[in-house]
Protein backbone atom coordinates (compact mmCIF):
# COMPACT_ATOMS: atom_id res chain seq x y z
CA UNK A 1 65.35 104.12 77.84
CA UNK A 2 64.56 100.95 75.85
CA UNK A 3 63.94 97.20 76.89
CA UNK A 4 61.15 96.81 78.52
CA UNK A 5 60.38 96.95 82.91
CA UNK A 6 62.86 94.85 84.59
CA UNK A 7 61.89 92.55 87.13
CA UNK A 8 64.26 93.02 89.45
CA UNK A 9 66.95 96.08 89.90
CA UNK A 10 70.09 95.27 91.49
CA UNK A 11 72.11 98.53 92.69
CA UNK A 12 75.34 98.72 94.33
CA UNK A 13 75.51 101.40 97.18
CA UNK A 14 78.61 103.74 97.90
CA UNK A 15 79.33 105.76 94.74
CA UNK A 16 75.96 104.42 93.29
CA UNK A 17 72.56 104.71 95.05
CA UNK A 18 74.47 106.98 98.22
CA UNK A 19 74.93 110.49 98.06
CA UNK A 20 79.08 111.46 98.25
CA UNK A 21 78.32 111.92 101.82
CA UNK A 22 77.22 108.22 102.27
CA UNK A 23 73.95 109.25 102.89
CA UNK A 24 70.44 108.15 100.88
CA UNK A 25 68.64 111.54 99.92
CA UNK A 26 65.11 112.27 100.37
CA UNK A 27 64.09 111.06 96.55
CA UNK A 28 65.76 107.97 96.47
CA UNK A 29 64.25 106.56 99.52
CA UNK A 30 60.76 108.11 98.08
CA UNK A 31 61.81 106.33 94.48
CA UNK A 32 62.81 102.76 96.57
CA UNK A 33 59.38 102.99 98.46
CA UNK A 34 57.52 103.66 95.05
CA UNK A 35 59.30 100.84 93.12
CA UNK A 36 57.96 98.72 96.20
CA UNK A 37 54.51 100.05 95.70
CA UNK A 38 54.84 98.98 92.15
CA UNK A 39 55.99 95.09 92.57
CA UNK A 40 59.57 95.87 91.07
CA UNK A 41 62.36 94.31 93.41
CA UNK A 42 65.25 96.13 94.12
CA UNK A 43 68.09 94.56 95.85
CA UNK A 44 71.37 96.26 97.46
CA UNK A 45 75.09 94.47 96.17
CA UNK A 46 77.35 96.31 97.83
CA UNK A 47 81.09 95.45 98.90
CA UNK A 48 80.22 96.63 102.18
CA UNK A 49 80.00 93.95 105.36
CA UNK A 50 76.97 93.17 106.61
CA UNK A 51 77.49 95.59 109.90
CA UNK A 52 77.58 98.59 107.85
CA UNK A 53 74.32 97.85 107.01
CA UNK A 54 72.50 100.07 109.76
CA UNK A 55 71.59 103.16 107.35
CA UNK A 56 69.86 101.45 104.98
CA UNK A 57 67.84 99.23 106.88
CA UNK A 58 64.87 100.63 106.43
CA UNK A 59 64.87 101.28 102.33
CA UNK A 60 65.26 97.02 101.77
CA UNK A 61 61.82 95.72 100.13
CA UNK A 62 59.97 93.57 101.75
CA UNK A 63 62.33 90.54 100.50
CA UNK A 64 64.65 91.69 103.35
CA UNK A 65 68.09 90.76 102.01
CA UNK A 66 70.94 92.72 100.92
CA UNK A 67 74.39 90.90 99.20
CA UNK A 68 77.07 91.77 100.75
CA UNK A 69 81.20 91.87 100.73
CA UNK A 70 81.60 91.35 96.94
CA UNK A 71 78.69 88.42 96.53
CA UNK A 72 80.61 86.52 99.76
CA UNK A 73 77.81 86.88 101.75
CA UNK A 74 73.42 86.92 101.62
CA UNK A 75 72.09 88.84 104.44
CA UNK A 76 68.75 88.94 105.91
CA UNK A 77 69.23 92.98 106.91
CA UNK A 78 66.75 93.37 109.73
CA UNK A 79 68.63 91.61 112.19
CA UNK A 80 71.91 91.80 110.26
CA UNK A 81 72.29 87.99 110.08
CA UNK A 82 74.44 85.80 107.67
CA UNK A 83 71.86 83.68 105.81
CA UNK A 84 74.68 82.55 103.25
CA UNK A 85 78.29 82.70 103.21
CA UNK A 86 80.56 82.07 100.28
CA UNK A 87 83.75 81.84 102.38
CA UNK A 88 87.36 81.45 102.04
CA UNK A 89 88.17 78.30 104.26
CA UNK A 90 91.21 79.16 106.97
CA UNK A 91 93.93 77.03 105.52
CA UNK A 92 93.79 79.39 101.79
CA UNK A 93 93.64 82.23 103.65
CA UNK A 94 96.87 81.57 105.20
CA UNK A 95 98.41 80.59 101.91
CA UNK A 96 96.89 84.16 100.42
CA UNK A 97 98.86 85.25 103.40
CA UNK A 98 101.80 84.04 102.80
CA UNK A 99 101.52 85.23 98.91
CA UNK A 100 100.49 88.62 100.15
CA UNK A 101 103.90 89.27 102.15
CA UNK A 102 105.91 87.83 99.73
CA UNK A 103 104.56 90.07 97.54
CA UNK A 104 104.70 93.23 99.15
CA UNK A 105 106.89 92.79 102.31
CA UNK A 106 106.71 93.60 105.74
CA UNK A 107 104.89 96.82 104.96
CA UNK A 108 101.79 94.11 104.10
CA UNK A 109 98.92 94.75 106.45
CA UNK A 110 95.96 92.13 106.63
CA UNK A 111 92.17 92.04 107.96
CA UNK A 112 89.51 89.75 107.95
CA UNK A 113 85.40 90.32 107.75
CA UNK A 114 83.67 87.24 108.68
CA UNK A 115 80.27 86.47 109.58
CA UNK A 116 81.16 86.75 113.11
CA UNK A 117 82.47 90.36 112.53
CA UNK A 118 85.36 92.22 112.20
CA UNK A 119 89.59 90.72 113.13
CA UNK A 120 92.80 92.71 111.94
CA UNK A 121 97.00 92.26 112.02
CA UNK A 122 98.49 95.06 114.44
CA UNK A 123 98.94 98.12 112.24
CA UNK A 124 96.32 97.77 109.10
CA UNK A 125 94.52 101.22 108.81
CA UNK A 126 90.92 100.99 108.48
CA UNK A 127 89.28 103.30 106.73
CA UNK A 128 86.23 102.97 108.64
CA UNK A 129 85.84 102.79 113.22
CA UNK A 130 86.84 99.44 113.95
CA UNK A 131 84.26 97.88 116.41
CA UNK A 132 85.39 97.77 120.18
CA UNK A 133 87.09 94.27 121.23
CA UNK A 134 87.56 93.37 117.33
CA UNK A 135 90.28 90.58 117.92
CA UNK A 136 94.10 91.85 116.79
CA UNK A 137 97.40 89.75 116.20
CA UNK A 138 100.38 90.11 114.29
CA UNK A 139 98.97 87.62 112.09
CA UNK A 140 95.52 87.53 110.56
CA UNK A 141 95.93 83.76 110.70
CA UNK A 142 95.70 83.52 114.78
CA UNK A 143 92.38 85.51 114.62
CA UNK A 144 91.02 83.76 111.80
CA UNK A 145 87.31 82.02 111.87
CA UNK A 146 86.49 79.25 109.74
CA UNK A 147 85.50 81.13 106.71
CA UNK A 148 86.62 84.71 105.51
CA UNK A 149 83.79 86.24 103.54
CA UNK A 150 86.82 89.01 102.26
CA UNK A 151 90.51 88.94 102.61
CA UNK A 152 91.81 92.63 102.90
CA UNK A 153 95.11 93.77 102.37
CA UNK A 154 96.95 97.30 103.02
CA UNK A 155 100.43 98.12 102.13
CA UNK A 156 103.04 101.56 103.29
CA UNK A 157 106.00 101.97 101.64
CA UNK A 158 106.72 102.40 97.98
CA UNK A 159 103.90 101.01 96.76
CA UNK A 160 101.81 103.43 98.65
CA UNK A 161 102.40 105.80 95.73
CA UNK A 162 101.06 104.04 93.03
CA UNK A 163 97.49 104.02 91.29
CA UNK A 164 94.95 102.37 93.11
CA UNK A 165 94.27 100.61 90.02
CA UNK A 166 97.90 99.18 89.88
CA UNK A 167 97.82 98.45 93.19
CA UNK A 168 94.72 96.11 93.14
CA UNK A 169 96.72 94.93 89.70
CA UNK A 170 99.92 93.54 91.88
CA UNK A 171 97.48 92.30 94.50
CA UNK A 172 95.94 90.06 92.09
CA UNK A 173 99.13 89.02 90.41
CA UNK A 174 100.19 87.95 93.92
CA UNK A 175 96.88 85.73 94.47
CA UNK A 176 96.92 84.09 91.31
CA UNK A 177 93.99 81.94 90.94
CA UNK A 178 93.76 80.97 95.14
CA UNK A 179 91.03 83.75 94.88
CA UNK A 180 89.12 86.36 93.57
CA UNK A 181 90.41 90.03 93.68
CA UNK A 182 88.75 92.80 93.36
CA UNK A 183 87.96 96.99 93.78
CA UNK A 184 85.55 99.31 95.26
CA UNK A 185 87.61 102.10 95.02
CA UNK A 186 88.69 102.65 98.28
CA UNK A 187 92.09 103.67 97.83
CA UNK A 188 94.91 101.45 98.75
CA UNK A 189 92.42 98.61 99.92
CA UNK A 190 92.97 95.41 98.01
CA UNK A 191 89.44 93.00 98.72
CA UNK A 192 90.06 89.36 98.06
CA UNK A 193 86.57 86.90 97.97
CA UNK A 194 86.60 83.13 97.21
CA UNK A 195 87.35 81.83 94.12
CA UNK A 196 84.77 82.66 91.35
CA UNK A 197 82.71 84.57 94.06
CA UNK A 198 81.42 88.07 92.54
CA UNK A 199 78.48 90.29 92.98
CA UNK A 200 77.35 88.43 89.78
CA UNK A 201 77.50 84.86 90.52
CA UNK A 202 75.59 85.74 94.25
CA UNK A 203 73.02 87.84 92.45
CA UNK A 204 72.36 85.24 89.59
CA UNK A 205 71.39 82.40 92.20
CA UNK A 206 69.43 84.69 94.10
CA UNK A 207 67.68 85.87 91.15
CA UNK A 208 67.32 82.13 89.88
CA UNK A 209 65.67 81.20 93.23
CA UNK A 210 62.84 84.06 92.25
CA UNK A 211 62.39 82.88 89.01
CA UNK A 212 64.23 85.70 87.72
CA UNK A 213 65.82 85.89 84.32
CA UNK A 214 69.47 87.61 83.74
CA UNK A 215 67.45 89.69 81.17
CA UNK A 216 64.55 90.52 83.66
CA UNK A 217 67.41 92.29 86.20
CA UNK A 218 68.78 95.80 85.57
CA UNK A 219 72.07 96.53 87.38
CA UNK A 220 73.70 99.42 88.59
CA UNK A 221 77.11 100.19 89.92
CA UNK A 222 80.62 102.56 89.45
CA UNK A 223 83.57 100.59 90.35
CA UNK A 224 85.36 97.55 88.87
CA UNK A 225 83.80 95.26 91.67
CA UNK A 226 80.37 96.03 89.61
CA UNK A 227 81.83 95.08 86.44
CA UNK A 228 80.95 91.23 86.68
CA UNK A 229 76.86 92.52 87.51
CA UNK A 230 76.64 94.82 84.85
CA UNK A 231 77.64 92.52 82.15
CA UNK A 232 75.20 89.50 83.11
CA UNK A 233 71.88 91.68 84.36
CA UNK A 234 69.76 92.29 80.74
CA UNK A 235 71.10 95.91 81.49
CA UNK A 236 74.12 97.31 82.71
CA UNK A 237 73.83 100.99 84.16
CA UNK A 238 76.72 103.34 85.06
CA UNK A 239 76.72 106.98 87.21
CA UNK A 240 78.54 109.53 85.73
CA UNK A 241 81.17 109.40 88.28
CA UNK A 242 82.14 105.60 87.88
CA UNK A 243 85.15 104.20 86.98
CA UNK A 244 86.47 104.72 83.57
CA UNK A 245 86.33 100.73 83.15
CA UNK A 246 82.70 100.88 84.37
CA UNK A 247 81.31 103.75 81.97
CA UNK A 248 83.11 101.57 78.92
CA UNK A 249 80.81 98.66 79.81
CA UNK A 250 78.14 100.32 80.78
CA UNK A 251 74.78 100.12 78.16
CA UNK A 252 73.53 103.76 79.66
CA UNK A 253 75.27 106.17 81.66
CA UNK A 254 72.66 107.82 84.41
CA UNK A 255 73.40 110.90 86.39
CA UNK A 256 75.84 110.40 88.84
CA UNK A 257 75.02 109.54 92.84
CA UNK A 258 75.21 113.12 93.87
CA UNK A 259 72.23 113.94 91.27
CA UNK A 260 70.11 111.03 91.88
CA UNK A 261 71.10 108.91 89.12
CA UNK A 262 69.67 105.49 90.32
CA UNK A 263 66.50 106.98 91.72
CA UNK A 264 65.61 108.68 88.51
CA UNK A 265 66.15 105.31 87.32
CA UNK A 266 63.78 103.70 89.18
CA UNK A 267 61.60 106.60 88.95
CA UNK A 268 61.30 105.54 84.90
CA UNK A 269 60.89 101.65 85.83
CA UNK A 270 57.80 102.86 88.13
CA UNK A 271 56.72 104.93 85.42
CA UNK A 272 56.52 102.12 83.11
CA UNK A 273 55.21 99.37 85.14
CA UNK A 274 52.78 101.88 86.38
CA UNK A 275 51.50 102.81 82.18
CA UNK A 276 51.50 98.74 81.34
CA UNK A 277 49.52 98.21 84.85
């Protein structure tokens, strides 16, 4: 690897730094501990809320903040709290709503993850348990709070057999520019942020407020979401399992998450920090 010791190395979670299983295996925590050690920050952009955040509480640096739901959200993870919130205000949701059904019918499932947790329409599928006394309605718009960190969408029917990619395609044709769509890779799951909010545009203030460079920060993801990271940090890092659109971007492909790939990564930035110490 060329270019220096970053700063700062930003790593999205699921299909990245986890294992398949969703867990963090025994050398990355020992590679996030020594990049700790060694002064190099490393900071977790995931599209997950901030109440998933419970298994890897303990690997955050001593900063203490993960980004969360697609850049909509900073969160100071030892208590799990909102610090900031880069919402979609109540009214637009309900117009993304209304373009949502038009789009895709009655088969159109919403949800809502807020700051204040979790709220779904009657019949949307989560992929993950749904917390006890999460509020319900037939509408998202009746269980709305006053900002929507992400917008999520389901659909059955027909469209239930196409490509998750042209899926999240329609979904985006449908919001037009109300908002900002974008993928994870959970199939079927359309995630809809604020307008211009990405993992990039959270990361680059937070980096900014450290005195942190773009081309100080190395980044490291596998599915579109991640796109929008990769091309500002200095360097853009791919596993070998991500998204085709992701490994075209990507300035080096590492290993993928069920070989490590991030913490030999950081395993070579404490290497190098370590021989210029």
């Amino acid at each position: 690897m060329t270019h220096g010791t970053p700063r700062l190395v930003a790593t999205d979670l699921d299909g990245t730094l986890l294992r398949p299983d969703g867990t963090v295996s025994a050398r990355a925590a020992a590679a996030l501990a020594a990049a700790e050690r060694a002064g190099v920050d490393v900071v977790f952009v995931t599209a997950r809320p901030h109440r998933w955040l419970g298994p890897v509480a303990g690997l955050v640096g001593s900063h203490g903040i993960a980004i969360c739901a697609n850049g909509a959200s900073v969160v100071r993870v030892a208590s799990r709290t909102v610090v900031e919130e880069h919402g979609i205000g109540a009214a637009v949701v309900a117009r993304l709503a209304e373009r949502l059904r038009a789009a895709f019918g009655p088969t159109a499932r919403l949800a809502a993850e807020s700051s204040a947790g979790f709220a779904q329409e009657h019949g949307f599928v989560s992929g993950h348990p749904v917390p006890t006394r999460s509020p319900q309605a037939a509408r998202i718009e009746a269980v709305l709070t006053d900002f929507t960190l992400k917008l999520l969408v389901r659909t059955g029917g027909d469209v239930a057999a196409e490509s998750h990619d042209e899926f999240v395609a329609r979904v985006a044709a449908a919001v037009g520019d109300l908002a900002t769509v974008s993928s994870s890779g959970a199939d079927g799951l359309g995630e809809i942020a604020a307008r211009g909010v990405t993992k990039a545009t959270t990361l680059a203030a937070w980096a900014a407020g450290r005195g942190i460079a773009p081309d100080e920060v190395w980044a490291v993801g596998d599915a579109p979401n991640d796109l929008p990271m990769l091309t500002w940090a200095g360097r853009g890092f791919a596993v070998a399992n991500a998204h085709p659109a992701v490994l075209a971007v990507a300035d080096e492909v590492l290993a993928t998450n069920g070989d490590d790939g991030v913490a030999a990564l950081l395993e070579e930035v404490v290497g190098r920090r370590r021989s210029t110490a």
